[in-house]
C-alpha atoms as a PDB file:
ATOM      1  CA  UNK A   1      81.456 -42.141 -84.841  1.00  0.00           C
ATOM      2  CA  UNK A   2      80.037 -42.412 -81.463  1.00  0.00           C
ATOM      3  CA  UNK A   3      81.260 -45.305 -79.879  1.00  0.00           C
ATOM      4  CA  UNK A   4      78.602 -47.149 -77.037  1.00  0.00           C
ATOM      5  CA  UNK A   5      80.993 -50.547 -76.858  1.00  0.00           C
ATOM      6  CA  UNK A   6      81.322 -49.573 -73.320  1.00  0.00           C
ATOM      7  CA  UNK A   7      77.573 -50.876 -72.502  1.00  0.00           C
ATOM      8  CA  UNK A   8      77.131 -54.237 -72.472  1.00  0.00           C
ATOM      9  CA  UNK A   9      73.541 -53.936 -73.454  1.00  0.00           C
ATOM     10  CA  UNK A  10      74.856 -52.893 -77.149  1.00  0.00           C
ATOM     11  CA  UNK A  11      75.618 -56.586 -77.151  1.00  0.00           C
ATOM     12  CA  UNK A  12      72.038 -57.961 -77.392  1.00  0.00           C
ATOM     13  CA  UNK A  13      70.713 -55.309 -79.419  1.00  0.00           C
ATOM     14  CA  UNK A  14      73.343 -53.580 -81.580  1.00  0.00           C
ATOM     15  CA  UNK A  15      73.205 -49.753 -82.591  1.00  0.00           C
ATOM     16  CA  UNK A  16      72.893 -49.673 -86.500  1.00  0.00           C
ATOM     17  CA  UNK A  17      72.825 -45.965 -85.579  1.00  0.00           C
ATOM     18  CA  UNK A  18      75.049 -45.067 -82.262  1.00  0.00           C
ATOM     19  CA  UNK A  19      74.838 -41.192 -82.553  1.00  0.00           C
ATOM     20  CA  UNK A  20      71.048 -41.577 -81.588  1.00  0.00           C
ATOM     21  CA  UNK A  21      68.953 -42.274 -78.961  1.00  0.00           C
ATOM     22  CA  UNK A  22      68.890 -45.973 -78.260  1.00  0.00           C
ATOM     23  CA  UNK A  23      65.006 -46.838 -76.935  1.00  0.00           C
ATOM     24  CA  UNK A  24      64.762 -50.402 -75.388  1.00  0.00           C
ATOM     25  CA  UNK A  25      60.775 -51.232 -75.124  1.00  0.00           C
ATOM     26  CA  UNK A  26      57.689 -52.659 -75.711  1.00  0.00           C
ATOM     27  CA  UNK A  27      54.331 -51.681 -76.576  1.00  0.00           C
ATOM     28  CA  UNK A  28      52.785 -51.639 -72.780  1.00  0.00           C
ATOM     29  CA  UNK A  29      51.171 -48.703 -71.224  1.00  0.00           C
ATOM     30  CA  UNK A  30      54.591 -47.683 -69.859  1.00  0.00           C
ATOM     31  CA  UNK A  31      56.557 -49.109 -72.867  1.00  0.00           C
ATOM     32  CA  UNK A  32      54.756 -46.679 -74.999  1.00  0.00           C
ATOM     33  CA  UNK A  33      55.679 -43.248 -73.252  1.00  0.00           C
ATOM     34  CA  UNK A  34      58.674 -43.309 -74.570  1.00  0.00           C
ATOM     35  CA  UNK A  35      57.503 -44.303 -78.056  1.00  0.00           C
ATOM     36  CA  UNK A  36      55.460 -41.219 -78.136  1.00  0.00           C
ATOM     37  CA  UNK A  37      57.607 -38.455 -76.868  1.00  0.00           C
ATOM     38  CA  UNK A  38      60.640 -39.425 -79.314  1.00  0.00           C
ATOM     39  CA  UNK A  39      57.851 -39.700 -82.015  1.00  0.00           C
ATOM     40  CA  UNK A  40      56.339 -36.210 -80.898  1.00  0.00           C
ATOM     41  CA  UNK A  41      59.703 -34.103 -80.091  1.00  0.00           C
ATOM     42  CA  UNK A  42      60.947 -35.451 -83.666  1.00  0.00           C
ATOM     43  CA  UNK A  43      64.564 -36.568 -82.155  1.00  0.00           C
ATOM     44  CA  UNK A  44      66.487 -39.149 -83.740  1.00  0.00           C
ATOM     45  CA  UNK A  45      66.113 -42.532 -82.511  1.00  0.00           C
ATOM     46  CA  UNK A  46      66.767 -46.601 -82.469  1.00  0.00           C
ATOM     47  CA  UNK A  47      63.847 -48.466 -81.304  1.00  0.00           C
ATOM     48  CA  UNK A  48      64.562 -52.379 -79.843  1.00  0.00           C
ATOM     49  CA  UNK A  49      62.055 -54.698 -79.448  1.00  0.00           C
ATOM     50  CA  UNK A  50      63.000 -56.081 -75.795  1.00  0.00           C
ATOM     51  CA  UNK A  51      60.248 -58.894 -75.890  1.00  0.00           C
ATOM     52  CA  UNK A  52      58.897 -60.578 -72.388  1.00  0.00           C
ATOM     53  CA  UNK A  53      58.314 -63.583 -74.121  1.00  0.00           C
ATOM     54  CA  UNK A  54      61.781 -64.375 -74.240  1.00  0.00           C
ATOM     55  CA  UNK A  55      62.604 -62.657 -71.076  1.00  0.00           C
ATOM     56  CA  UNK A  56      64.626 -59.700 -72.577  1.00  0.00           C
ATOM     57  CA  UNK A  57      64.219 -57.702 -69.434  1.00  0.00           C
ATOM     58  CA  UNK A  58      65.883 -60.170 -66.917  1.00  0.00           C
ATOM     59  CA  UNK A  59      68.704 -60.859 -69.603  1.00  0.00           C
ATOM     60  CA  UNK A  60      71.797 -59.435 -67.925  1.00  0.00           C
ATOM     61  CA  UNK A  61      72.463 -56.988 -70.905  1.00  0.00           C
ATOM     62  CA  UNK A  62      69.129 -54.998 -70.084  1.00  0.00           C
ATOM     63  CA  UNK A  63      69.741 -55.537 -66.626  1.00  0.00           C
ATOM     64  CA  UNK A  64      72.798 -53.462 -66.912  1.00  0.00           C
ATOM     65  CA  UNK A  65      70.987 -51.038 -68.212  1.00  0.00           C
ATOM     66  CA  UNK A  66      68.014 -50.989 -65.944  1.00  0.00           C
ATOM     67  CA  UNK A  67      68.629 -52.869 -62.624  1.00  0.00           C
ATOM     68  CA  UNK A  68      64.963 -53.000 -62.469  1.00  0.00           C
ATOM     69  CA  UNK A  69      64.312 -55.244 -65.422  1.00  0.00           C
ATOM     70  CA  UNK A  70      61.362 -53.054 -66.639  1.00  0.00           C
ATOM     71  CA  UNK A  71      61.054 -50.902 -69.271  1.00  0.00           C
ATOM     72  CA  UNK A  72      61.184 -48.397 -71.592  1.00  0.00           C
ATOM     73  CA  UNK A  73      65.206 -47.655 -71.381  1.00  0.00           C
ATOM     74  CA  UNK A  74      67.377 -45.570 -73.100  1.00  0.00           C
ATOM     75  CA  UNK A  75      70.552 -44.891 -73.851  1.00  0.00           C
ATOM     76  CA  UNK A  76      71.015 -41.242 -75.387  1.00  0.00           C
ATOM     77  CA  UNK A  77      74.674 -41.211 -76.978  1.00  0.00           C
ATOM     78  CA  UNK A  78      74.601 -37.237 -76.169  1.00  0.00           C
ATOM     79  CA  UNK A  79      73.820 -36.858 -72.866  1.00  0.00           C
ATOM     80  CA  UNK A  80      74.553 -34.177 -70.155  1.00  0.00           C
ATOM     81  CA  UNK A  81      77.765 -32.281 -70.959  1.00  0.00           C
ATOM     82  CA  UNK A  82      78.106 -34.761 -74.600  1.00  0.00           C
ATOM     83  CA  UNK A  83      78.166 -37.530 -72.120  1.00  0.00           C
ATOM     84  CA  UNK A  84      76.497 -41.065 -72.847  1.00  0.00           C
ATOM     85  CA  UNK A  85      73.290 -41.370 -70.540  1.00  0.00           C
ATOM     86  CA  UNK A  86      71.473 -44.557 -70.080  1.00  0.00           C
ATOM     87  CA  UNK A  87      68.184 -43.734 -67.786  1.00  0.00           C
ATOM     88  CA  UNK A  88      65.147 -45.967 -67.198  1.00  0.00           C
ATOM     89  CA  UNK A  89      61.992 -45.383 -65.320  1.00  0.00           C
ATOM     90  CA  UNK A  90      59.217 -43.457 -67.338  1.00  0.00           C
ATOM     91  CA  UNK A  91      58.725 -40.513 -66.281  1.00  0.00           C
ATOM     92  CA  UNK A  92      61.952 -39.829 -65.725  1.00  0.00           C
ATOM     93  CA  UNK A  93      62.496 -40.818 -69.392  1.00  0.00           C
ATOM     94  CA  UNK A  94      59.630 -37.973 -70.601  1.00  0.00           C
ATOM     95  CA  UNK A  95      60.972 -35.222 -68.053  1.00  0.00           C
ATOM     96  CA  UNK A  96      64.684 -35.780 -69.766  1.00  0.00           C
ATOM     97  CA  UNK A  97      63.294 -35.695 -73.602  1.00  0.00           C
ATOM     98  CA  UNK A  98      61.007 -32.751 -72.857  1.00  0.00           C
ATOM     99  CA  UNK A  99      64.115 -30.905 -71.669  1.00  0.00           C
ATOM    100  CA  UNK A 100      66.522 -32.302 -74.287  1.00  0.00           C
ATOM    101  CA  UNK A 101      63.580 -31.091 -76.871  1.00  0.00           C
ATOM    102  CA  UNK A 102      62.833 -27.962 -75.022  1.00  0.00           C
ATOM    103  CA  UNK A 103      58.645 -29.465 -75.658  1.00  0.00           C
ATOM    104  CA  UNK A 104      56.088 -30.949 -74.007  1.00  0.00           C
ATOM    105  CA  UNK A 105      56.513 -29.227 -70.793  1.00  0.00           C
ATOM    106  CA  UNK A 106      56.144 -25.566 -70.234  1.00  0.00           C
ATOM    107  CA  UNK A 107      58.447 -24.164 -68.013  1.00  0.00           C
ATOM    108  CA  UNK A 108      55.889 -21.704 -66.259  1.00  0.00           C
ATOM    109  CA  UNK A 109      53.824 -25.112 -65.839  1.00  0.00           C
ATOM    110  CA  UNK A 110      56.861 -27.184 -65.365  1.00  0.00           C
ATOM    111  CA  UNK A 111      56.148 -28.644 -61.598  1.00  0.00           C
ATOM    112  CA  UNK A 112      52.294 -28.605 -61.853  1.00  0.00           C
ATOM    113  CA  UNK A 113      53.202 -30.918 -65.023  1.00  0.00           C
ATOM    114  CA  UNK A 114      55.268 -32.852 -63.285  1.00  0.00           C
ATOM    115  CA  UNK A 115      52.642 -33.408 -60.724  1.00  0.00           C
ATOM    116  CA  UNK A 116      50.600 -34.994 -62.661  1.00  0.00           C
ATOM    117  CA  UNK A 117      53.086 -36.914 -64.331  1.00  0.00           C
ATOM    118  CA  UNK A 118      54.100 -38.500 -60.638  1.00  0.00           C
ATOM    119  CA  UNK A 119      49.954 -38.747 -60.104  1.00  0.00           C
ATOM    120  CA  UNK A 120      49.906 -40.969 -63.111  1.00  0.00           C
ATOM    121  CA  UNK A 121      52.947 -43.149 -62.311  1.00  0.00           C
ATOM    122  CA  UNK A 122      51.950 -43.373 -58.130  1.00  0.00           C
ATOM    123  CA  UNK A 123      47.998 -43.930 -59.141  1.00  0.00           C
ATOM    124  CA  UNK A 124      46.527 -44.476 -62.542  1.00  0.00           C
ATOM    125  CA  UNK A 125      49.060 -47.094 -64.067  1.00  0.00           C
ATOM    126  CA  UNK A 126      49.423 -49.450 -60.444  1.00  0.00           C
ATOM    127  CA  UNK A 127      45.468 -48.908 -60.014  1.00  0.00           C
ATOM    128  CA  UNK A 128      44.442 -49.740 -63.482  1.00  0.00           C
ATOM    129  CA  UNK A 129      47.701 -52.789 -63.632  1.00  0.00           C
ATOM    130  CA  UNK A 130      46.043 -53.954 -60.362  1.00  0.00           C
ATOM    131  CA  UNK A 131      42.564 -54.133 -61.940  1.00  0.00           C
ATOM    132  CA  UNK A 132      44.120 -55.790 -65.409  1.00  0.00           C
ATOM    133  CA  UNK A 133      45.435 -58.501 -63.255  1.00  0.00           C
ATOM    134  CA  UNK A 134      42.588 -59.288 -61.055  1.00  0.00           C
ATOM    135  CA  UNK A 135      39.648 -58.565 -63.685  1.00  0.00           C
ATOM    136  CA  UNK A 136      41.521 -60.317 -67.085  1.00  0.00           C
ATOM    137  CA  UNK A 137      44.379 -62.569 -65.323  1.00  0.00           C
ATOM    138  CA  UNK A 138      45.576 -64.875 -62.914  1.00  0.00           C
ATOM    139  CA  UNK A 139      43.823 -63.096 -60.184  1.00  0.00           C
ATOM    140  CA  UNK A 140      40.378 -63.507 -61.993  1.00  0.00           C
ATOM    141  CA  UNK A 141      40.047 -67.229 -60.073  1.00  0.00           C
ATOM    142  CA  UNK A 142      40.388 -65.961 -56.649  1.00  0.00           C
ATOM    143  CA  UNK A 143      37.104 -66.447 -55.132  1.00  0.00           C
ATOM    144  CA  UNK A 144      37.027 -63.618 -52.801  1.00  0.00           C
ATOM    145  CA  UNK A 145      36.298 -59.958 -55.089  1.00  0.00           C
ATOM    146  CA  UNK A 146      36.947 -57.996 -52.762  1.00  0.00           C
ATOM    147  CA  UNK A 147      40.961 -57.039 -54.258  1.00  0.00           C
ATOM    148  CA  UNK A 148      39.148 -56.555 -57.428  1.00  0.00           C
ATOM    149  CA  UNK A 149      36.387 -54.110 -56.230  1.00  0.00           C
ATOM    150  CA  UNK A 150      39.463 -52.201 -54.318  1.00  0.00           C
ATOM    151  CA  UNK A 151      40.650 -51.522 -57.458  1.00  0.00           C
ATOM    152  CA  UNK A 152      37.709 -50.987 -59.625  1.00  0.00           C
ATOM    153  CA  UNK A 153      36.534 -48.694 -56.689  1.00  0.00           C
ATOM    154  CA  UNK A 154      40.139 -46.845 -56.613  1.00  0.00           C
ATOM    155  CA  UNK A 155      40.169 -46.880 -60.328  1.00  0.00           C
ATOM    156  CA  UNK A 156      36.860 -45.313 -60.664  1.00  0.00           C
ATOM    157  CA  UNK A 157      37.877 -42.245 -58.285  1.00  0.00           C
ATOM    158  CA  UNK A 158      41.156 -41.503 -60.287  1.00  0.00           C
ATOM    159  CA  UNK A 159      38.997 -41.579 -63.956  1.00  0.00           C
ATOM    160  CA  UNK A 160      36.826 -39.254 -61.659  1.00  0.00           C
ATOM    161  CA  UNK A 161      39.692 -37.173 -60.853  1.00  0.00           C
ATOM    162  CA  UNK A 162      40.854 -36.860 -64.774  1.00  0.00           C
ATOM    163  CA  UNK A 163      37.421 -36.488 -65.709  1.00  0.00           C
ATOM    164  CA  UNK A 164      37.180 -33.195 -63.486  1.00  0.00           C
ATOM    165  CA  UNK A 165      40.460 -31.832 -64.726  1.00  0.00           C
ATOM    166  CA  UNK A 166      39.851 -31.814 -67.986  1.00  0.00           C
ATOM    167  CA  UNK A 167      36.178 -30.014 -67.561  1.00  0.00           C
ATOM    168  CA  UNK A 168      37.249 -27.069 -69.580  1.00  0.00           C
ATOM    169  CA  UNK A 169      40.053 -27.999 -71.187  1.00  0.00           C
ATOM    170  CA  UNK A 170      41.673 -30.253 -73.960  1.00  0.00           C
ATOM    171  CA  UNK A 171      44.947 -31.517 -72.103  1.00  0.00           C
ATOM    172  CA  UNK A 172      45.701 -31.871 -68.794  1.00  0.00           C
ATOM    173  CA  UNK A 173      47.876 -28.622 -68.338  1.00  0.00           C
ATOM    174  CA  UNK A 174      45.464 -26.832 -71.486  1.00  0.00           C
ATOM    175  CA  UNK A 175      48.184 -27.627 -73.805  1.00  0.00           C
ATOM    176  CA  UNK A 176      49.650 -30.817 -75.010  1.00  0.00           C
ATOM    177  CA  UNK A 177      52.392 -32.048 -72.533  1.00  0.00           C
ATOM    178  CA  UNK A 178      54.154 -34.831 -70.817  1.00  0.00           C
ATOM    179  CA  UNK A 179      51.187 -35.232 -68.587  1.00  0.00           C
ATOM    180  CA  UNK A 180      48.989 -36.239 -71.528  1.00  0.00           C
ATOM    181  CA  UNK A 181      51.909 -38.691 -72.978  1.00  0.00           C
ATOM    182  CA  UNK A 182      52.153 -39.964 -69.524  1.00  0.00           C
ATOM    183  CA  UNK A 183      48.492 -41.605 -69.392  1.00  0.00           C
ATOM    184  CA  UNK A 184      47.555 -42.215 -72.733  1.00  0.00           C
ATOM    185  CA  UNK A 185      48.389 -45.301 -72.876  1.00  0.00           C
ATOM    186  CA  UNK A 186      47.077 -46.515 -69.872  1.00  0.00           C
ATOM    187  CA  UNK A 187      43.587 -45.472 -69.821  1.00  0.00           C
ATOM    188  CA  UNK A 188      43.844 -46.661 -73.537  1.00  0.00           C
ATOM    189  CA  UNK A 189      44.764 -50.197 -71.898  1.00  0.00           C
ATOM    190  CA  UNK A 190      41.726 -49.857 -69.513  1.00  0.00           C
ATOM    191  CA  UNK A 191      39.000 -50.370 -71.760  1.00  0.00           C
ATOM    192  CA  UNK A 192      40.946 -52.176 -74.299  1.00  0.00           C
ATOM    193  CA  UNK A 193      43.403 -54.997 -73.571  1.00  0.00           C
ATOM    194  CA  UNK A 194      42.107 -54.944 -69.740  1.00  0.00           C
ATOM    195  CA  UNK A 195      38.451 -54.864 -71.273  1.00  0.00           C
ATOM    196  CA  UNK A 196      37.404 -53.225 -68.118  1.00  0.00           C
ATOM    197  CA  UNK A 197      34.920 -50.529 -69.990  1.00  0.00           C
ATOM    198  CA  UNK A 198      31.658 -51.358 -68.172  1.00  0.00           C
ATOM    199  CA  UNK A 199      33.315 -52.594 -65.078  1.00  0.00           C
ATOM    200  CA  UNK A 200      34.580 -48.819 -64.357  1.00  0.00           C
ATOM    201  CA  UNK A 201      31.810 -47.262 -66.040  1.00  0.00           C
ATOM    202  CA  UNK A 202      33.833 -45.859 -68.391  1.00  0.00           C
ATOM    203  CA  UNK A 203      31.037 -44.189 -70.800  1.00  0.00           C
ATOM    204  CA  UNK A 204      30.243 -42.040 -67.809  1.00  0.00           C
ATOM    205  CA  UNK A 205      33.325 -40.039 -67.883  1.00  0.00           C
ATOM    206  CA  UNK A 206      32.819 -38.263 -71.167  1.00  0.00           C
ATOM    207  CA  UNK A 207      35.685 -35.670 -70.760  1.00  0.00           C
ATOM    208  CA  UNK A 208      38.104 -38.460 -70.322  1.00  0.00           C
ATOM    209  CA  UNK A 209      36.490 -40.020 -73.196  1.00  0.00           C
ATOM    210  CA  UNK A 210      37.152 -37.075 -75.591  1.00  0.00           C
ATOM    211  CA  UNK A 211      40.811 -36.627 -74.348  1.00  0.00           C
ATOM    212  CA  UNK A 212      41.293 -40.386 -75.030  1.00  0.00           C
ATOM    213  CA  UNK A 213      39.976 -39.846 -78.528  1.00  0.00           C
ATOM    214  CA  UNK A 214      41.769 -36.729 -79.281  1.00  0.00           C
ATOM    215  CA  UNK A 215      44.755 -38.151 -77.994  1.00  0.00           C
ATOM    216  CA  UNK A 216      44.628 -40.975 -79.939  1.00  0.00           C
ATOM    217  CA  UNK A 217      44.216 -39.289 -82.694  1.00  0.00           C
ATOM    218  CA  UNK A 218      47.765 -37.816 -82.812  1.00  0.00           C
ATOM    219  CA  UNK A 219      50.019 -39.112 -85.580  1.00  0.00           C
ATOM    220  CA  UNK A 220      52.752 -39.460 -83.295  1.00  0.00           C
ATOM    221  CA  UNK A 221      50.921 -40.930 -80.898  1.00  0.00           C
ATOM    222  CA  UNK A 222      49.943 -43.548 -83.641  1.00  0.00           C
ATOM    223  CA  UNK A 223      53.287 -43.954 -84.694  1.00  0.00           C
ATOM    224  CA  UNK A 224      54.676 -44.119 -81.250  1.00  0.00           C
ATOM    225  CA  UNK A 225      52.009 -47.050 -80.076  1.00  0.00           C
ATOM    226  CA  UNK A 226      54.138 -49.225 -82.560  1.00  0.00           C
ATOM    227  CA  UNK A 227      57.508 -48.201 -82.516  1.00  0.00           C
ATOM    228  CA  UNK A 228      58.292 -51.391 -80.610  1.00  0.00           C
ATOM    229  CA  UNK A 229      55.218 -53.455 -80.790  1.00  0.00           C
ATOM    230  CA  UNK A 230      55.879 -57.298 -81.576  1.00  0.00           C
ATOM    231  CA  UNK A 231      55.229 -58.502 -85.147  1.00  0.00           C
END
């Protein structure tokens, strides 16, 4: 039996199943990355709730897993060489599973993907988490707009940029890939928890708007949205 004792984090939340992939998240825009890929390559996983109500992520347990108190993290028992790996950071989560899977990211594609994987983690999610903040948040009662037209304006430009990539085709890359699973979730988040549809015009950026939808649409996907949702 594969034994994790030596991470402290397997104190908080205990592995009912330590041969697979431990997955320590919630349901945010980043949270859920993870949440889809496991559910879309099909490899075994443990899904923990790590709740920010509570302040799970500053709890030294998850800090020892991710210095950087944010999530998703995992812990795959069978890592490199049949060596425990614990990794955090998003993208560098999907990257890892679409190896470990051998999906989600075609090799003859495999930097171009992972181009617009960094695009989405250096633009869309701190552009459309800036927006969140100042348009449905704390930052709503500033009195001067001008942050929050920064990043309506900035957040326009990169739906503008999707929007022309996916022109004539379904997926970012053509096929179904990492790059897809990467933004999902966070132009989902746009219209929906950030309620920022009209403010960015959404409705005018119908390509984006069919990607959302087929996206969406995926059973994983679905499945992956709740994998560590709050009850």
């Amino acid at each position: 039996m594969t034994d994790l004792s030596d991470f402290p984090i397997t104190t908080r939340w205990p592995a009912r199943h330590p041969d697979r992939i431990q997955l320590y998240s919630l349901n945010t825009p980043n949270g859920v990355k993870a949440g889809i890929m496991l559910e879309e390559t099909g490899l075994p996983y443990e899904a923990h709730l790590v709740d920010f109500a509570t302040d799970d992520q500053k709890s030294p347990e998850f800090l020892s897993l991710n210095p950087n108190g944010k999530i998703p993290a995992i812990l795959d028992p069978d890592g490199p060489n049949g060596r425990p790996l614990a990794l955090f950071e998003s993208g560098a989560i999907l990257i890892y599973l679409a190896d470990k899977s051998g999906q989600f990211l075609d090799p003859d594609q495999r930097y171009e993907t992972i181009g617009w994987v960094m695009w989405q983690m250096g633009g869309l999610g701190p552009m459309f988490g800036q927006l969140g903040y100042f348009h449905k948040f704390a930052g709503r009662e500033i009195t001067d707009k001008r942050p929050l037209q920064r990043y309506v304006d900035e957040s326009k430009r990169l739906l503008g940029v999707l929007d022309a990539r996916l022109a004539h085709r379904d997926w970012i890359m053509g096929d179904y890939s990492i790059a897809d699973i990467a933004s999902l979730g966070w132009v989902r988040n746009l219209i929906g928890f950030y309620e920022a549809r009209d403010l960015v015009g959404y409705d005018d950026f119908a390509n984006v708007a069919g990607w959302l939808e087929r996206g969406l649409a995926r059973p994983a996907v679905q499945r992956g949205l709740m994998v560590t949702a709050k009850a």
